[in-house]
PDB file of N, CA and C in Angstrom:
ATOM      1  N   UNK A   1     -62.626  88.761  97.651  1.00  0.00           N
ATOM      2  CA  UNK A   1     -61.441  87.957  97.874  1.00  0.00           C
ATOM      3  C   UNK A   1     -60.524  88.060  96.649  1.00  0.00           C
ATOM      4  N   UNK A   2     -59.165  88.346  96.588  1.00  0.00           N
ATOM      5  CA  UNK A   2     -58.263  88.134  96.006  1.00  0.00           C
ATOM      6  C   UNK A   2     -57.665  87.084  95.387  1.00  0.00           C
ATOM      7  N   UNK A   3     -58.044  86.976  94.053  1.00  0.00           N
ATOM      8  CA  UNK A   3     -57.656  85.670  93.493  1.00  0.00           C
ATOM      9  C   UNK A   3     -56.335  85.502  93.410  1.00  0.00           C
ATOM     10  N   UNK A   4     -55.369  86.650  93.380  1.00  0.00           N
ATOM     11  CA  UNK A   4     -54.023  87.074  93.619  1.00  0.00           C
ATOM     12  C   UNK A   4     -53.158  86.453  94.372  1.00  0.00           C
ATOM     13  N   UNK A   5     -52.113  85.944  94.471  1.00  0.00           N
ATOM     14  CA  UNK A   5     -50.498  85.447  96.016  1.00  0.00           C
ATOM     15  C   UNK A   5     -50.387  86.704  95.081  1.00  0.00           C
ATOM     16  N   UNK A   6     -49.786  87.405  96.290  1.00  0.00           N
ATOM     17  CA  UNK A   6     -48.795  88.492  96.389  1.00  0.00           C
ATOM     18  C   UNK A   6     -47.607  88.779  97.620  1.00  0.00           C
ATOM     19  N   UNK A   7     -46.737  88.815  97.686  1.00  0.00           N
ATOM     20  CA  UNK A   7     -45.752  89.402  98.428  1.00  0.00           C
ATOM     21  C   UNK A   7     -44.473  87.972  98.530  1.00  0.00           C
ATOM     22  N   UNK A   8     -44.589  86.861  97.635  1.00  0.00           N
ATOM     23  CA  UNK A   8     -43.468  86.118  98.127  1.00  0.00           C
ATOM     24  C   UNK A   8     -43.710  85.652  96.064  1.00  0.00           C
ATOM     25  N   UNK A   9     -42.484  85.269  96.249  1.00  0.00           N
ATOM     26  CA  UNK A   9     -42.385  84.265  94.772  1.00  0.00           C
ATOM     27  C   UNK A   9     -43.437  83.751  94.921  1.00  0.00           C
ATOM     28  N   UNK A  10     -44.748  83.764  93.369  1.00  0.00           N
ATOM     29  CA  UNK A  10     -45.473  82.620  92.629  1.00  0.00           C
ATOM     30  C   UNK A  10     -45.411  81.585  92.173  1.00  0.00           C
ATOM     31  N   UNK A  11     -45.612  80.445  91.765  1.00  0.00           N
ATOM     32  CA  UNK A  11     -45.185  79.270  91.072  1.00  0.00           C
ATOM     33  C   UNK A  11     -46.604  78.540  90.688  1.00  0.00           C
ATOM     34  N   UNK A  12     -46.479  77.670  89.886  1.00  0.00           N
ATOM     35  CA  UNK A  12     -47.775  76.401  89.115  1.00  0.00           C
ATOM     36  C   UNK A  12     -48.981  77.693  88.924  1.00  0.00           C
ATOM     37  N   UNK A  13     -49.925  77.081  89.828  1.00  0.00           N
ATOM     38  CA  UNK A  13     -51.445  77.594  89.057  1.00  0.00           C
ATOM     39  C   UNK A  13     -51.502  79.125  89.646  1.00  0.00           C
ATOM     40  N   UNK A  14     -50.360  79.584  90.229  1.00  0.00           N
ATOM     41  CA  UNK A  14     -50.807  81.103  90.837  1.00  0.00           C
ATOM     42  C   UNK A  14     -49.790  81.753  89.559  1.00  0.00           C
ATOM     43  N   UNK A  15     -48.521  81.565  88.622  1.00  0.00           N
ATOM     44  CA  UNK A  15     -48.031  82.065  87.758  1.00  0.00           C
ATOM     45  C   UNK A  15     -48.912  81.886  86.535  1.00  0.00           C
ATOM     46  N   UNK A  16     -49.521  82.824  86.325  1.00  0.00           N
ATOM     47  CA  UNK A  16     -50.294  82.645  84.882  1.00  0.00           C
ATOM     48  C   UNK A  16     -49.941  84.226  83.683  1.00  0.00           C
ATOM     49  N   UNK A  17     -50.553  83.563  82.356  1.00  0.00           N
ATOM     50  CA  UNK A  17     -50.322  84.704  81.469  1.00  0.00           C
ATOM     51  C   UNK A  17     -49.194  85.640  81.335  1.00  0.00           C
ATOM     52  N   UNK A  18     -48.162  84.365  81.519  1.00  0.00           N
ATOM     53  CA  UNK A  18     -46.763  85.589  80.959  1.00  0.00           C
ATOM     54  C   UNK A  18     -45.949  85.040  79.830  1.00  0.00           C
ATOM     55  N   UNK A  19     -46.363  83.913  78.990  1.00  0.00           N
ATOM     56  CA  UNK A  19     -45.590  83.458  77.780  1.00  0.00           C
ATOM     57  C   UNK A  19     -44.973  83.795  77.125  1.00  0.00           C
ATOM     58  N   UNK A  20     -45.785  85.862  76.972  1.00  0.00           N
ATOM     59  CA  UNK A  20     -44.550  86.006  75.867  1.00  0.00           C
ATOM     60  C   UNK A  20     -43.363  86.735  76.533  1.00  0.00           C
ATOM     61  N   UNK A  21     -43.416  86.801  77.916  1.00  0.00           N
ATOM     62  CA  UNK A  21     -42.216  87.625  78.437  1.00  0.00           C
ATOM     63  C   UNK A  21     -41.277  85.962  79.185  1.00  0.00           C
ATOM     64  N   UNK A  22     -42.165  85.450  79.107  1.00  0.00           N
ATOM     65  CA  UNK A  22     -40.963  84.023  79.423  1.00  0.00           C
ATOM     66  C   UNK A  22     -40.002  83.689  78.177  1.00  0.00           C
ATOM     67  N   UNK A  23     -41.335  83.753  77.122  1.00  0.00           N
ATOM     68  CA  UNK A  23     -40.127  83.179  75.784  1.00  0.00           C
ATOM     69  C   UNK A  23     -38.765  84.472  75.366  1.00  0.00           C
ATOM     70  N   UNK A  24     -39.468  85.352  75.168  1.00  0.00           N
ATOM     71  CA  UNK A  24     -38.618  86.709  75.337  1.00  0.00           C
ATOM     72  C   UNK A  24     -37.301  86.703  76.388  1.00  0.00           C
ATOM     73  N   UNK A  25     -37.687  86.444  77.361  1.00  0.00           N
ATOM     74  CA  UNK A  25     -36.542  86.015  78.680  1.00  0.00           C
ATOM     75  C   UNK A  25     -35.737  85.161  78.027  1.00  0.00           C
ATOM     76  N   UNK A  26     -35.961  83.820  77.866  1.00  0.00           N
ATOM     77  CA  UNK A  26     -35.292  82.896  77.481  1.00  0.00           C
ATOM     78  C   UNK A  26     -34.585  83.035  76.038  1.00  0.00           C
ATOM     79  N   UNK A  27     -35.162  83.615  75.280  1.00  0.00           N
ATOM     80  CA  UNK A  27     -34.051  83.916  74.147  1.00  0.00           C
ATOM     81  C   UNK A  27     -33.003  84.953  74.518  1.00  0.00           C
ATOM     82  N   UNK A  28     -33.513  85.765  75.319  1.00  0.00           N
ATOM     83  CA  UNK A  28     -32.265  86.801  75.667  1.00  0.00           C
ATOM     84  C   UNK A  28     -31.357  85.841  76.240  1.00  0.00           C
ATOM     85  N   UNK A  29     -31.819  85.313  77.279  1.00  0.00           N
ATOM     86  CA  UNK A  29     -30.553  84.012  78.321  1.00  0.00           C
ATOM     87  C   UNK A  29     -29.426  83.492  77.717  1.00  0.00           C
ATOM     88  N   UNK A  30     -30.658  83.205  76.288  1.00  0.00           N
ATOM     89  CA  UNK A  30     -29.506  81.990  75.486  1.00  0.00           C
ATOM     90  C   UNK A  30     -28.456  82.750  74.656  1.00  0.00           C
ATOM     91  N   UNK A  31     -28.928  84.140  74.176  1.00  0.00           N
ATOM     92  CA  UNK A  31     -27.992  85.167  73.683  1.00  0.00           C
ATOM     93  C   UNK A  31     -26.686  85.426  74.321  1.00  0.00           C
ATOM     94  N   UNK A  32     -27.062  84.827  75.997  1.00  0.00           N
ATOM     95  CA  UNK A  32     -25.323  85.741  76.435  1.00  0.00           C
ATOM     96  C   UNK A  32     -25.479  86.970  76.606  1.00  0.00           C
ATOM     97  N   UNK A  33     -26.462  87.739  76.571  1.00  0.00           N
ATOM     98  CA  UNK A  33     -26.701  89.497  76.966  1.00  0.00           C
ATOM     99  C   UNK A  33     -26.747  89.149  78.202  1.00  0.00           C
ATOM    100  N   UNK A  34     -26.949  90.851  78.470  1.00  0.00           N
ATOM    101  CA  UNK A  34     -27.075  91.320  79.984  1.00  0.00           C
ATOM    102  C   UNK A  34     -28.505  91.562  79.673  1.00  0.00           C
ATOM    103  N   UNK A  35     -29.379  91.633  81.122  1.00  0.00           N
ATOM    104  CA  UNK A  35     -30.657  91.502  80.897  1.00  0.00           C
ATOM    105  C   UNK A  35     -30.936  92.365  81.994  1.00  0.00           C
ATOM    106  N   UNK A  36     -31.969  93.604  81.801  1.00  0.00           N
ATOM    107  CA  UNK A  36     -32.568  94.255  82.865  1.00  0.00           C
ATOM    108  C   UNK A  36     -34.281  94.843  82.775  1.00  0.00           C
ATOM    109  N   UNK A  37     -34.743  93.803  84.207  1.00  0.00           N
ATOM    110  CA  UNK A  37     -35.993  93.940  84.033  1.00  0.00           C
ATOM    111  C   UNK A  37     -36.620  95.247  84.874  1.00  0.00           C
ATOM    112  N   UNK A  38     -37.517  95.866  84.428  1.00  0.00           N
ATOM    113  CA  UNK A  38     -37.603  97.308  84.692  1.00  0.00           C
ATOM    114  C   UNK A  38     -39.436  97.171  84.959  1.00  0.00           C
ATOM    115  N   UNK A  39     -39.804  97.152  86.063  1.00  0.00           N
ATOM    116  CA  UNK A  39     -41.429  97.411  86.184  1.00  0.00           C
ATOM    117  C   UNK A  39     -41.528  97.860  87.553  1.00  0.00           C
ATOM    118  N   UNK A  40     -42.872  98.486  88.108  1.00  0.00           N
ATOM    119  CA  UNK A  40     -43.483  98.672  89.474  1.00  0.00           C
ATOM    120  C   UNK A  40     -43.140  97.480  90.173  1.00  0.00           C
ATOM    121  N   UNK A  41     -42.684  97.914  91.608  1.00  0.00           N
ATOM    122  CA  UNK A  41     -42.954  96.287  92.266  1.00  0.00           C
ATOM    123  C   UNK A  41     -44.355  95.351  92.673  1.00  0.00           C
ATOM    124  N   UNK A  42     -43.808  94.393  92.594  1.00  0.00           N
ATOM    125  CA  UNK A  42     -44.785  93.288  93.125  1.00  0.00           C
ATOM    126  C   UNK A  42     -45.865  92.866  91.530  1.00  0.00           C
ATOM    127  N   UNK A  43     -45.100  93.487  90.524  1.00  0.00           N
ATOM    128  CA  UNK A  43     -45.716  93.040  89.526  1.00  0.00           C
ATOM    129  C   UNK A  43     -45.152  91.612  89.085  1.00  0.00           C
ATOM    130  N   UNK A  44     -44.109  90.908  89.603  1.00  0.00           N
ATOM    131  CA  UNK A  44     -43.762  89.381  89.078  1.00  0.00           C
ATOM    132  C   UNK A  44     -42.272  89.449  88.229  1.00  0.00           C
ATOM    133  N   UNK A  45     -41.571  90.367  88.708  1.00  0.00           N
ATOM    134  CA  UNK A  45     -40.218  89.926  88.020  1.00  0.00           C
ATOM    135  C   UNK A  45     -39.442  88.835  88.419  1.00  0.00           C
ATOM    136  N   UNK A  46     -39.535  89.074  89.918  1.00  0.00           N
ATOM    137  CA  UNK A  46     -38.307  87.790  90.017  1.00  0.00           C
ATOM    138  C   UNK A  46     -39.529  86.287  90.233  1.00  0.00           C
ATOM    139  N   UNK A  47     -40.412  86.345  90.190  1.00  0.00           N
ATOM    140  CA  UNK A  47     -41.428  85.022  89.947  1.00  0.00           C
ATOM    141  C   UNK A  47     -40.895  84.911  88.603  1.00  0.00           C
ATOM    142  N   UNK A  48     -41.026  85.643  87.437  1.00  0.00           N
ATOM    143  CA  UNK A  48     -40.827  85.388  86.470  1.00  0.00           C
ATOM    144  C   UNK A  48     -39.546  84.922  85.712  1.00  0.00           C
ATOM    145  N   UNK A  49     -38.620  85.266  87.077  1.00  0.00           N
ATOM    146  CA  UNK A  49     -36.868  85.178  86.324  1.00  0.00           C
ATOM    147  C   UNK A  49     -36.619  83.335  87.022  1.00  0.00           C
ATOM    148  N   UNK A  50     -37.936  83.357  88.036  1.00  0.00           N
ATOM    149  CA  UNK A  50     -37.585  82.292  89.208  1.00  0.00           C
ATOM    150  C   UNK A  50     -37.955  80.909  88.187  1.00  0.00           C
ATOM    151  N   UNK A  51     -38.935  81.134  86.683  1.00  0.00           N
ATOM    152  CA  UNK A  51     -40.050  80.462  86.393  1.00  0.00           C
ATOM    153  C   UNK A  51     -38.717  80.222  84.904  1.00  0.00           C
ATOM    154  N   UNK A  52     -38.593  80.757  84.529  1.00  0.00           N
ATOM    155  CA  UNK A  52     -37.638  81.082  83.212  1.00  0.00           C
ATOM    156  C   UNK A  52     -36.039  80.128  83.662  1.00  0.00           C
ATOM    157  N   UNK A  53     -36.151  80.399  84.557  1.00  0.00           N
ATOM    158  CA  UNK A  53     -34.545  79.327  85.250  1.00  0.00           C
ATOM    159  C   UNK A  53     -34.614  78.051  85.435  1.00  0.00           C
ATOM    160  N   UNK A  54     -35.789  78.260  85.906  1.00  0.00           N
ATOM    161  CA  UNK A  54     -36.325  76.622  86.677  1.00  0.00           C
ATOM    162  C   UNK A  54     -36.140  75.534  85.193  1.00  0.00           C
ATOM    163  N   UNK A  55     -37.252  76.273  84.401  1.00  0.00           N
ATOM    164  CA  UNK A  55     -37.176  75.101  83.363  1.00  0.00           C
ATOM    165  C   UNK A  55     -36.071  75.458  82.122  1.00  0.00           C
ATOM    166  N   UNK A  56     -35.239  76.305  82.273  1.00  0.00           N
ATOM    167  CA  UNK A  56     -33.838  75.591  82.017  1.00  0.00           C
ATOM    168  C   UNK A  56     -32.635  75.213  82.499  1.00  0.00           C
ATOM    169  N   UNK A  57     -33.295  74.828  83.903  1.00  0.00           N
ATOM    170  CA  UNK A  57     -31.961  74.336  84.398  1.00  0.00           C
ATOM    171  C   UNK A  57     -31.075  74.689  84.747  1.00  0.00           C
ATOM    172  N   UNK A  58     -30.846  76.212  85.237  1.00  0.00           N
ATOM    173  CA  UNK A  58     -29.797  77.448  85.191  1.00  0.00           C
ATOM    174  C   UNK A  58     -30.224  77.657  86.508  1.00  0.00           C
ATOM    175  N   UNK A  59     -28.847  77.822  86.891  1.00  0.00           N
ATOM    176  CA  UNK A  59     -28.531  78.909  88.600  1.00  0.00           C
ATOM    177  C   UNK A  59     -29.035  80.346  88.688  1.00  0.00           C
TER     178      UNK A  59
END
């Protein structure tokens, strides 16, 4: 069995172990850059852009 959610946005106890690409995210945000995330799919980018927004409050 797959301890894994895969195929829709993650959130709470299924988003784990990405701190340093959240904090990383979020300092870029606050910079005012342009930001482009570059990986295989279904590895957690937009969970991760979804997770990085949420708790600051940003559209």
């Amino acid at each position: 069995m797959n301890p894994f959610k895969f195929g829709t946005i993650v959130e709470n106890e299924f988003f784990t172990d990405r701190k340093e690409e959240c904090q990383m995210l979020k300092q870029k945000l606050d910079s005012e850059n342009h930001i482009v995330l570059i990986s295989p799919r279904r590895f957690g980018k937009s969970s991760l852009v979804q997770k990085v927004l949420s708790e600051q409050n940003r559209p």
